[in-house]
C-alpha atoms as a PDB file:
ATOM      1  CA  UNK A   1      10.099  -2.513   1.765  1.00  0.00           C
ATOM      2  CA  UNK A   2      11.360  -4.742  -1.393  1.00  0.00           C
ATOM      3  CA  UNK A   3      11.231  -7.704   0.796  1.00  0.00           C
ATOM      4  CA  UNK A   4       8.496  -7.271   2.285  1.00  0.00           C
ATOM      5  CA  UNK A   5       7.204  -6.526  -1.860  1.00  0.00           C
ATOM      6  CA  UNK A   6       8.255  -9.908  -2.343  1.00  0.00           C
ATOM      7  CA  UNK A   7       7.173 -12.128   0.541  1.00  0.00           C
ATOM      8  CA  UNK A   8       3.855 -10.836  -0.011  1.00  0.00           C
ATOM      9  CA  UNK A   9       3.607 -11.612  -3.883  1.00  0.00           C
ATOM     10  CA  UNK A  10       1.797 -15.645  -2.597  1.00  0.00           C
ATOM     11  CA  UNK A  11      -0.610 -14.101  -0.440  1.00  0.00           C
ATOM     12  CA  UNK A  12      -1.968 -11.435  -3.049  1.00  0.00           C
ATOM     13  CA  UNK A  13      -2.195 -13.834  -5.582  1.00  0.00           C
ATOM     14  CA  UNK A  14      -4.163 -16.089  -3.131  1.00  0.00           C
ATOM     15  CA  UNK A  15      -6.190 -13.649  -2.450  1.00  0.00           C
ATOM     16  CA  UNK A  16      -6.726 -12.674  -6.034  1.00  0.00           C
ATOM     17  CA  UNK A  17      -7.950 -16.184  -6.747  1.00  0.00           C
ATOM     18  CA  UNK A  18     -10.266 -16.163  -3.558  1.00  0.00           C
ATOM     19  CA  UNK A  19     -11.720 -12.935  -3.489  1.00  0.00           C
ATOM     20  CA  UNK A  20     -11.311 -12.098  -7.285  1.00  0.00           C
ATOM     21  CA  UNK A  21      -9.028  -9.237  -9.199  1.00  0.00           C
ATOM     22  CA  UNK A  22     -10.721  -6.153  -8.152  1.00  0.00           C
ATOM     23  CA  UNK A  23     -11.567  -6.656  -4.746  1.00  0.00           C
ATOM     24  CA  UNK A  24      -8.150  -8.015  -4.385  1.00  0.00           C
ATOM     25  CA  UNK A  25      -6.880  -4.577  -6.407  1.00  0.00           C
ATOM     26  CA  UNK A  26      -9.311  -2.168  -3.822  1.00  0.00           C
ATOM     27  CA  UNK A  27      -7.421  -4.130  -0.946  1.00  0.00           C
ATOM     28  CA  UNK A  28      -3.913  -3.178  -2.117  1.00  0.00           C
ATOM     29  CA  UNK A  29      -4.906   0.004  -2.874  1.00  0.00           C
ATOM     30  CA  UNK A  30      -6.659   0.884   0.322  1.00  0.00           C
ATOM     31  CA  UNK A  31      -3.717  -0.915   2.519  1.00  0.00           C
ATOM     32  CA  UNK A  32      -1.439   1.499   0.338  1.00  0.00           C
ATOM     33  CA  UNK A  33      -2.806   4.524   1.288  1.00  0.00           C
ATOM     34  CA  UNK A  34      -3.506   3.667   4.895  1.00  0.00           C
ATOM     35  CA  UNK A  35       0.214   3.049   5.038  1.00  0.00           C
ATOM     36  CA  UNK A  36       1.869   6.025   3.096  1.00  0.00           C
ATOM     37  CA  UNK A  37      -0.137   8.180   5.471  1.00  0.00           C
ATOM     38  CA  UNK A  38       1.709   6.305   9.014  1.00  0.00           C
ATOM     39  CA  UNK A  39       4.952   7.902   7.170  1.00  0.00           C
ATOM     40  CA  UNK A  40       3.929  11.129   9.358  1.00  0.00           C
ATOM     41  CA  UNK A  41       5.480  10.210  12.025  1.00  0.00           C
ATOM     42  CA  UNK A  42       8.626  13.134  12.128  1.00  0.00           C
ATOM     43  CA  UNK A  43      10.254  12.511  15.252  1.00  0.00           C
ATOM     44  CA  UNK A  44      13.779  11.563  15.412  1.00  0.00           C
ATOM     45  CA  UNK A  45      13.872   9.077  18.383  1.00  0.00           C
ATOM     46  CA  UNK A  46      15.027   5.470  18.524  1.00  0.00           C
ATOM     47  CA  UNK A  47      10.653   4.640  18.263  1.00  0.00           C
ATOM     48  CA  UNK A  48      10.183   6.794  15.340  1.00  0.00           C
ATOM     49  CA  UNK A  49      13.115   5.008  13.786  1.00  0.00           C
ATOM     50  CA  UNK A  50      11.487   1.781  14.318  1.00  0.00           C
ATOM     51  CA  UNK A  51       8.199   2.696  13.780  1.00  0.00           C
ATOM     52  CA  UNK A  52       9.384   4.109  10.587  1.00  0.00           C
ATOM     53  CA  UNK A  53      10.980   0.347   9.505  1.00  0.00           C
ATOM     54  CA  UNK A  54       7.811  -1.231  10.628  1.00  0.00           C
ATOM     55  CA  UNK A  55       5.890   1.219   8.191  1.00  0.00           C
ATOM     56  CA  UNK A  56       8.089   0.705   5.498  1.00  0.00           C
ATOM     57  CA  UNK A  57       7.798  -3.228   5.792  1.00  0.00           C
ATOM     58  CA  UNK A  58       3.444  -2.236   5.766  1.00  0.00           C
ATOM     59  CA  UNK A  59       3.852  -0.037   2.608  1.00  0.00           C
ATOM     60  CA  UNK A  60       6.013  -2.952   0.670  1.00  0.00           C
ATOM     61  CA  UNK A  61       3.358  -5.021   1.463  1.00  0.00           C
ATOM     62  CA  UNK A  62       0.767  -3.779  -1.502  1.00  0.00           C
ATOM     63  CA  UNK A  63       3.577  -3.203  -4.148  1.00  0.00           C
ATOM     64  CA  UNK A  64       3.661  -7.364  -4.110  1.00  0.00           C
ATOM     65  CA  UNK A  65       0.300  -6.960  -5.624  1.00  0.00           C
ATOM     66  CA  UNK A  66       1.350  -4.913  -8.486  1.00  0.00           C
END
């Protein structure tokens, strides 16, 4: 999740420039929420293990824009 935090930092701050601070700031909010809400998933399964790892990298995503 930090990493993914961190590679994402470039791109938000592209996209802060292109599309301006508060659109930019409704994107990382709205990609936030969509992705604390995939952390349903309660299985315990290799998939749901994975899954889980590929929604943590999704929800670090928006903290780079922080």
């Amino acid at each position: 999740m930090l990493l993914a935090a961190i590679f994402s930092m470039p791109l938000w701050q592209r996209a802060a420039m292109g599309f301006g601070d508060y659109q930019t700031w409704l994107a990382f909010n709205f990609l936030n929420a969509i992705t604390t809400i995939l952390f349903i998933v309660g299985q315990t399964s290799t998939l749901a293990i994975v899954l889980t790892i590929c929604f943590a990298i999704l929800n670090g995503a928006p903290i780079g824009r922080a």
